[in-house]
C-alpha atoms as a PDB file:
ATOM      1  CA  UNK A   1       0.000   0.000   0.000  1.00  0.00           C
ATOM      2  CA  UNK A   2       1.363   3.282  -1.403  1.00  0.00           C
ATOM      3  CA  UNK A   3       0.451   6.357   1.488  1.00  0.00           C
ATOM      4  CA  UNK A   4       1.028  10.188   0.893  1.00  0.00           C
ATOM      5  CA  UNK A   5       1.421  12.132   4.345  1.00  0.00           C
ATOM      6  CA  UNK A   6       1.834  15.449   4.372  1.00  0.00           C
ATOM      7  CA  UNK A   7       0.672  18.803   5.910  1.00  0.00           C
ATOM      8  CA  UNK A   8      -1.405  21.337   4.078  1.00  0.00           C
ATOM      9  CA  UNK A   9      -2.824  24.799   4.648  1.00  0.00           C
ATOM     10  CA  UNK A  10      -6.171  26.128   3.460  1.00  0.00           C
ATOM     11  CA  UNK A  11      -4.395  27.383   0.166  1.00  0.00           C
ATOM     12  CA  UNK A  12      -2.413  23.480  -0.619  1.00  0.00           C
ATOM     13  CA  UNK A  13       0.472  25.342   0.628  1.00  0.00           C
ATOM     14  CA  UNK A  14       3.033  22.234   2.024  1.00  0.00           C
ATOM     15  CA  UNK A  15       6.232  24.251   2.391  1.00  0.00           C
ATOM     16  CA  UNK A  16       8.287  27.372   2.088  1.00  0.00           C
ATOM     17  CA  UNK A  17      12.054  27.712   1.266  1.00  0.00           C
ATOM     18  CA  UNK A  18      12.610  23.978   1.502  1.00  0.00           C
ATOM     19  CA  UNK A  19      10.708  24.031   5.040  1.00  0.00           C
ATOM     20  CA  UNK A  20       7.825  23.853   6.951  1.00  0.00           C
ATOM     21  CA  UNK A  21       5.992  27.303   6.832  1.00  0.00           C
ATOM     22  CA  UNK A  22       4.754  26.242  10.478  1.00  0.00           C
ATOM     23  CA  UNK A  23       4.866  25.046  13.649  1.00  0.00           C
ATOM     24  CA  UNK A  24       2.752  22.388  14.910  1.00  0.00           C
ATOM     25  CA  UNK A  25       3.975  19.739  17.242  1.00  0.00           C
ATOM     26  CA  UNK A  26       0.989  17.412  16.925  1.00  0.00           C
ATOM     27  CA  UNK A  27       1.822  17.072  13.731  1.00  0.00           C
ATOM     28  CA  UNK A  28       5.531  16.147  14.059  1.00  0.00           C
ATOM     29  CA  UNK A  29       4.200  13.146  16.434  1.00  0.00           C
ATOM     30  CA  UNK A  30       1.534  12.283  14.195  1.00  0.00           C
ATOM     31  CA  UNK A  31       4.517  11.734  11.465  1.00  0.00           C
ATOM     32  CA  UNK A  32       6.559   9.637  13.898  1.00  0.00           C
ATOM     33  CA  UNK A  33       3.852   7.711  15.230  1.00  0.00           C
ATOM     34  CA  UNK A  34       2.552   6.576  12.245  1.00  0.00           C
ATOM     35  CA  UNK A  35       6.050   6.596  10.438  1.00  0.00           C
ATOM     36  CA  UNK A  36       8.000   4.499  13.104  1.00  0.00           C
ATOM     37  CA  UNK A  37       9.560   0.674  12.117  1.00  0.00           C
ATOM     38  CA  UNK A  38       8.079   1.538   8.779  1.00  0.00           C
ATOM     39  CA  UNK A  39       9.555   2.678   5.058  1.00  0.00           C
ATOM     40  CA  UNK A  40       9.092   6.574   4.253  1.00  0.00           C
ATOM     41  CA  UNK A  41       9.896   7.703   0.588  1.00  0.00           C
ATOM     42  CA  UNK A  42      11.059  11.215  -0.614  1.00  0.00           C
ATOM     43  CA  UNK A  43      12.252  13.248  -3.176  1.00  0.00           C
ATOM     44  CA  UNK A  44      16.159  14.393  -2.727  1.00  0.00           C
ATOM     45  CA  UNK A  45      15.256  17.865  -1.982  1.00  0.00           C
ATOM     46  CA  UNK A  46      12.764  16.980   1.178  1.00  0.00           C
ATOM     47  CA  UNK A  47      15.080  14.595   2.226  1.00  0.00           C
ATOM     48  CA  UNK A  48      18.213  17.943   2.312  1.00  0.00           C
ATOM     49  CA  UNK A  49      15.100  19.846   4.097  1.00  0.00           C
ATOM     50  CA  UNK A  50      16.412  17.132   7.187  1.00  0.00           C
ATOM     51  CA  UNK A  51      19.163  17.031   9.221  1.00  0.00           C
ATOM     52  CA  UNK A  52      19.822  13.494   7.684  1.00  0.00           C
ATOM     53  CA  UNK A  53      17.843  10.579   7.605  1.00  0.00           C
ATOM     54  CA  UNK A  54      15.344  10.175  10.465  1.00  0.00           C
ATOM     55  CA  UNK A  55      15.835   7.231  12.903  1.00  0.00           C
ATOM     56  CA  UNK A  56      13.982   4.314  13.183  1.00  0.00           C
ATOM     57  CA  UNK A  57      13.078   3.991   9.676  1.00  0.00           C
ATOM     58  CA  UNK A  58      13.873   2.962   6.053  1.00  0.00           C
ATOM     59  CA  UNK A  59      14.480   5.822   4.662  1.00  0.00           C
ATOM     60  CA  UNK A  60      13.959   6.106   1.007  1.00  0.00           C
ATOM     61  CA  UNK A  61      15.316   8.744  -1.711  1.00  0.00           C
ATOM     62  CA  UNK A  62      13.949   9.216  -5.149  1.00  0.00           C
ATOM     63  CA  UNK A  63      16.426  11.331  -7.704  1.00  0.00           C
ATOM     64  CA  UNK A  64      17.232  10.896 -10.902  1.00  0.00           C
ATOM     65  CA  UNK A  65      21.380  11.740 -10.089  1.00  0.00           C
ATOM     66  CA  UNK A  66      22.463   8.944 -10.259  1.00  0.00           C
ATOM     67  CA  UNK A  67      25.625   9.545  -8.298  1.00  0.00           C
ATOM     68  CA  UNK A  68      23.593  10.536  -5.310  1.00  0.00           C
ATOM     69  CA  UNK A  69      24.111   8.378  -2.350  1.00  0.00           C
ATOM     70  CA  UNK A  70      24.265   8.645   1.268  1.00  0.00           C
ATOM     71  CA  UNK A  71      24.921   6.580   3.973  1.00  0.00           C
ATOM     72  CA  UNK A  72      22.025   4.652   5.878  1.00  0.00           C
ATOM     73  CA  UNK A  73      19.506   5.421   3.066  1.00  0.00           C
ATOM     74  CA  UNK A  74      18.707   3.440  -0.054  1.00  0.00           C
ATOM     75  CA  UNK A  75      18.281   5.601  -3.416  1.00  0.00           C
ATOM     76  CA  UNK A  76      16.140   4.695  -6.413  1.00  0.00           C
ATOM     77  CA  UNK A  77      16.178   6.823  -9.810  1.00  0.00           C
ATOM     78  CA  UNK A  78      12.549   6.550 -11.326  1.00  0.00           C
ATOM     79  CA  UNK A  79       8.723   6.211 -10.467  1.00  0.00           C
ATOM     80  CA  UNK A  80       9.122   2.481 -12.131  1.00  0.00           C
ATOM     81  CA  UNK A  81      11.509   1.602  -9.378  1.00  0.00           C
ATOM     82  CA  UNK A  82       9.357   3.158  -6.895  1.00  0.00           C
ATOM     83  CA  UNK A  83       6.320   0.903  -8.379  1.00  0.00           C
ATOM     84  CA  UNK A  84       8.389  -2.030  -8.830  1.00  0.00           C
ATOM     85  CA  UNK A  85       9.621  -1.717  -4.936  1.00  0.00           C
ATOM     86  CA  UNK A  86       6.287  -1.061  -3.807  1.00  0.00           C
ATOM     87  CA  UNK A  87       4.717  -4.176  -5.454  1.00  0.00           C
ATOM     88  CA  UNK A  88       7.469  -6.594  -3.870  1.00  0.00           C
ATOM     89  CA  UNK A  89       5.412  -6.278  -0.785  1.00  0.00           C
ATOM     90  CA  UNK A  90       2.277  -5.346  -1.366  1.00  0.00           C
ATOM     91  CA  UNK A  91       1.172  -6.097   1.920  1.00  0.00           C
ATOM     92  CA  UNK A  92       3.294  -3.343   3.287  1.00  0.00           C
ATOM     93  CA  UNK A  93       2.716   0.074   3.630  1.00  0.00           C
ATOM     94  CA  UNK A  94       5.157   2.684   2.053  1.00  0.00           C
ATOM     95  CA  UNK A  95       4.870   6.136   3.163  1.00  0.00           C
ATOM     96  CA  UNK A  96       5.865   8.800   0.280  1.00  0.00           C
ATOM     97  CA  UNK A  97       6.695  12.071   2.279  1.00  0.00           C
ATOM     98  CA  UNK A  98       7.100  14.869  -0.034  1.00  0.00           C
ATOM     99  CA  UNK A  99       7.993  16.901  -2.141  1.00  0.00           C
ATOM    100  CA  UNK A 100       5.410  18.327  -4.427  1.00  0.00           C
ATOM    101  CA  UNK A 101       6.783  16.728  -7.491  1.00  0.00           C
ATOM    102  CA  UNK A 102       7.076  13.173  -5.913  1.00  0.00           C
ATOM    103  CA  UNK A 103       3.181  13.578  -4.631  1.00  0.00           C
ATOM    104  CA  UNK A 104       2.072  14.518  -8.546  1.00  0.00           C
ATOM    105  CA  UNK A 105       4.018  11.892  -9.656  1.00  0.00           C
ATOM    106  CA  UNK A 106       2.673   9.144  -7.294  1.00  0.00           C
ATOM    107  CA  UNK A 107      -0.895  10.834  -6.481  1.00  0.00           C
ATOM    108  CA  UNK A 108      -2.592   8.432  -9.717  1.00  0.00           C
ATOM    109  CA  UNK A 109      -1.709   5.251  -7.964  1.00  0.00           C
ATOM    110  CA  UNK A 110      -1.179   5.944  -4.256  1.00  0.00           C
ATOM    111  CA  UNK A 111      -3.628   3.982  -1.944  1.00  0.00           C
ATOM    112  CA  UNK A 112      -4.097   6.275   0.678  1.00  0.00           C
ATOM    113  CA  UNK A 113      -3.871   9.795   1.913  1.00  0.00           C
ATOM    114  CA  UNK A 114      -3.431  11.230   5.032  1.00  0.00           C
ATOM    115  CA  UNK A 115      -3.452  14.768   5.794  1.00  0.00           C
ATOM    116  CA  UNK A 116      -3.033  16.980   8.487  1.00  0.00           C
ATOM    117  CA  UNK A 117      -5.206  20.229   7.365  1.00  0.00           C
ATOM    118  CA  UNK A 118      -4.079  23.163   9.172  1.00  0.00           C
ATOM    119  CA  UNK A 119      -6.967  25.735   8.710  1.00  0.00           C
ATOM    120  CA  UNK A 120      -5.122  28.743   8.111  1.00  0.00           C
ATOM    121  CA  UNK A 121      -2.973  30.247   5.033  1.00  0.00           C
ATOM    122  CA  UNK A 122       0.971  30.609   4.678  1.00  0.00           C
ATOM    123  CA  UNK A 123       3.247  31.994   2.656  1.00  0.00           C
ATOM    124  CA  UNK A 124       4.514  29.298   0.337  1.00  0.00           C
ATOM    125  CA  UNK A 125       6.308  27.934  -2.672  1.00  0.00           C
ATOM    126  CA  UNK A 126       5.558  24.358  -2.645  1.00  0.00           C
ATOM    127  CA  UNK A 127       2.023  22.975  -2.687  1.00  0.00           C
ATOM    128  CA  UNK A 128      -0.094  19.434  -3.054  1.00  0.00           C
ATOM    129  CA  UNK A 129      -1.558  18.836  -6.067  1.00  0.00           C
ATOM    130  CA  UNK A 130      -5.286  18.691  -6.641  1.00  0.00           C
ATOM    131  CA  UNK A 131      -6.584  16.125  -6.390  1.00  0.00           C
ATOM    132  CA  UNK A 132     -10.266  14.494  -7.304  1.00  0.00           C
ATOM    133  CA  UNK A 133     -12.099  13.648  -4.286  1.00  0.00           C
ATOM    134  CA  UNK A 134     -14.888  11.226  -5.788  1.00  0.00           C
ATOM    135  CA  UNK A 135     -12.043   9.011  -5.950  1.00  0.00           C
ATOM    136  CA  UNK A 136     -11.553   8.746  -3.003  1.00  0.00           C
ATOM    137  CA  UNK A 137     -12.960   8.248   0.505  1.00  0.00           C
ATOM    138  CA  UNK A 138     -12.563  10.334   3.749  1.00  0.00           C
ATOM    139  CA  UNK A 139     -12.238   7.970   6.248  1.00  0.00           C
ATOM    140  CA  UNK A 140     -10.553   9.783   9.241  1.00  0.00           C
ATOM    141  CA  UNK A 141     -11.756  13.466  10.298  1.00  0.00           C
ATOM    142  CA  UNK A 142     -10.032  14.011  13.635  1.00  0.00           C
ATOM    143  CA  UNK A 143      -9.389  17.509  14.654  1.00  0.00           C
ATOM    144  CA  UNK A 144      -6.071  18.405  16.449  1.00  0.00           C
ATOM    145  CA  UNK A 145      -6.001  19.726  20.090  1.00  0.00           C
ATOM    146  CA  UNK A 146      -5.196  23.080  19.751  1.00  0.00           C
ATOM    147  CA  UNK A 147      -2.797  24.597  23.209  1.00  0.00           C
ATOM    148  CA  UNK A 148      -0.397  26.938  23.218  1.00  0.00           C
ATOM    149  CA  UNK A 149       1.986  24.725  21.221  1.00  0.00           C
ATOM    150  CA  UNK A 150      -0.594  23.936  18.563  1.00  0.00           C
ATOM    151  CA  UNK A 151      -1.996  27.466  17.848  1.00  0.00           C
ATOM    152  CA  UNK A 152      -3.849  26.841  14.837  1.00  0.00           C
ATOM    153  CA  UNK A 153      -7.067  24.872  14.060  1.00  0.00           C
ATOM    154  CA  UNK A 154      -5.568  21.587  12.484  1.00  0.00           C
ATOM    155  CA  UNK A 155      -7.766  17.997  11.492  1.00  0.00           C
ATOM    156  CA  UNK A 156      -6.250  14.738  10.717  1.00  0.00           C
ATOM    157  CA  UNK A 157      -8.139  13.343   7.985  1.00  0.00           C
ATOM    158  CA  UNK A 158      -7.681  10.163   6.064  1.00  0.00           C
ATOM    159  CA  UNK A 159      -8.825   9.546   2.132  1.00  0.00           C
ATOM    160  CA  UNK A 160      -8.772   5.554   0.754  1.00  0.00           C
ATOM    161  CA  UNK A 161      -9.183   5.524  -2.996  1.00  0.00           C
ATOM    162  CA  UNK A 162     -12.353   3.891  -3.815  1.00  0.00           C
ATOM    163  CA  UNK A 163     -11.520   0.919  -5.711  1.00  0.00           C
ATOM    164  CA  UNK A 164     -11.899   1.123  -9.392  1.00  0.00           C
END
């Protein structure tokens, strides 16, 4: 099962200058939580966004140079190999992380979605694609506690793609 999990504001925005154009901690434990012991895919220029790769994880880069490499993370060059990966285990479930050309490129055949919808706009440069919503299902709407660390109105929601 291919997943896409990301953060969004009210405008698609899903980051600024190579970052996050916010600041909610909820949404950094959602990540690990659900990203933990599992495989997380992303684009070469998300995965420089990091301070390396993150712990306790396969961690996955997609870029077409093909002398990219770096230590502790596998590298693959194409969507194909992404696909071809993906359907060695079908039973498990890859997590594509950004960026915005990696979600447009896998958005057609992903399984799921899930989104953290932060009900506010940024500033940004880097933005999910559209995406048609009869395909798919909301399964999940959770809203986020909102504190003094979490000052914006956030809601974890989950889309399956209806089957075809």
């Amino acid at each position: 099962m291919i997943s896409l999990l990301f953060a969004m504001d009210k405008n698609r925005v899903i980051g600024k200058d190579n970052r996050l154009p916010w600041r909610l901690p909820n949404d950094l434990k959602f990540f690990k939580e659900l990203t933990t012991s599992h495989s997380i895919i992303m684009g070469r220029k998300t995965f420089d966004s990091m301070k390396g790769p993150l712990s306790n994880r396969e961690n996955i880069i997609l870029t077409t140079n093909k002398d990219f490499a770096y230590e502790g993370c596998k590298v693959i060059h194409s969507i194909d190999e992404l696909k071809t990966m993906c359907t060695q285990e079908p039973d498990k479930e890859w997590f594509v992380i950004g960026g915005e050309v990696l979600f447009k490129q896998v958005l057609d055949f992903a399984d799921r979605i899930y989104m953290t919808y932060i009900d506010e706009a940024f500033e940004g440069d880097t933005f999910f694609p559209e995406f048609d919503e009869n395909e798919w299902h909301l399964t999940k709407n959770e809203k986020g506690i909102k504190d003094e660390k979490n000052v914006y109105d956030y809601y974890f929601l989950q889309y399956d793609r209806k089957t075809k």
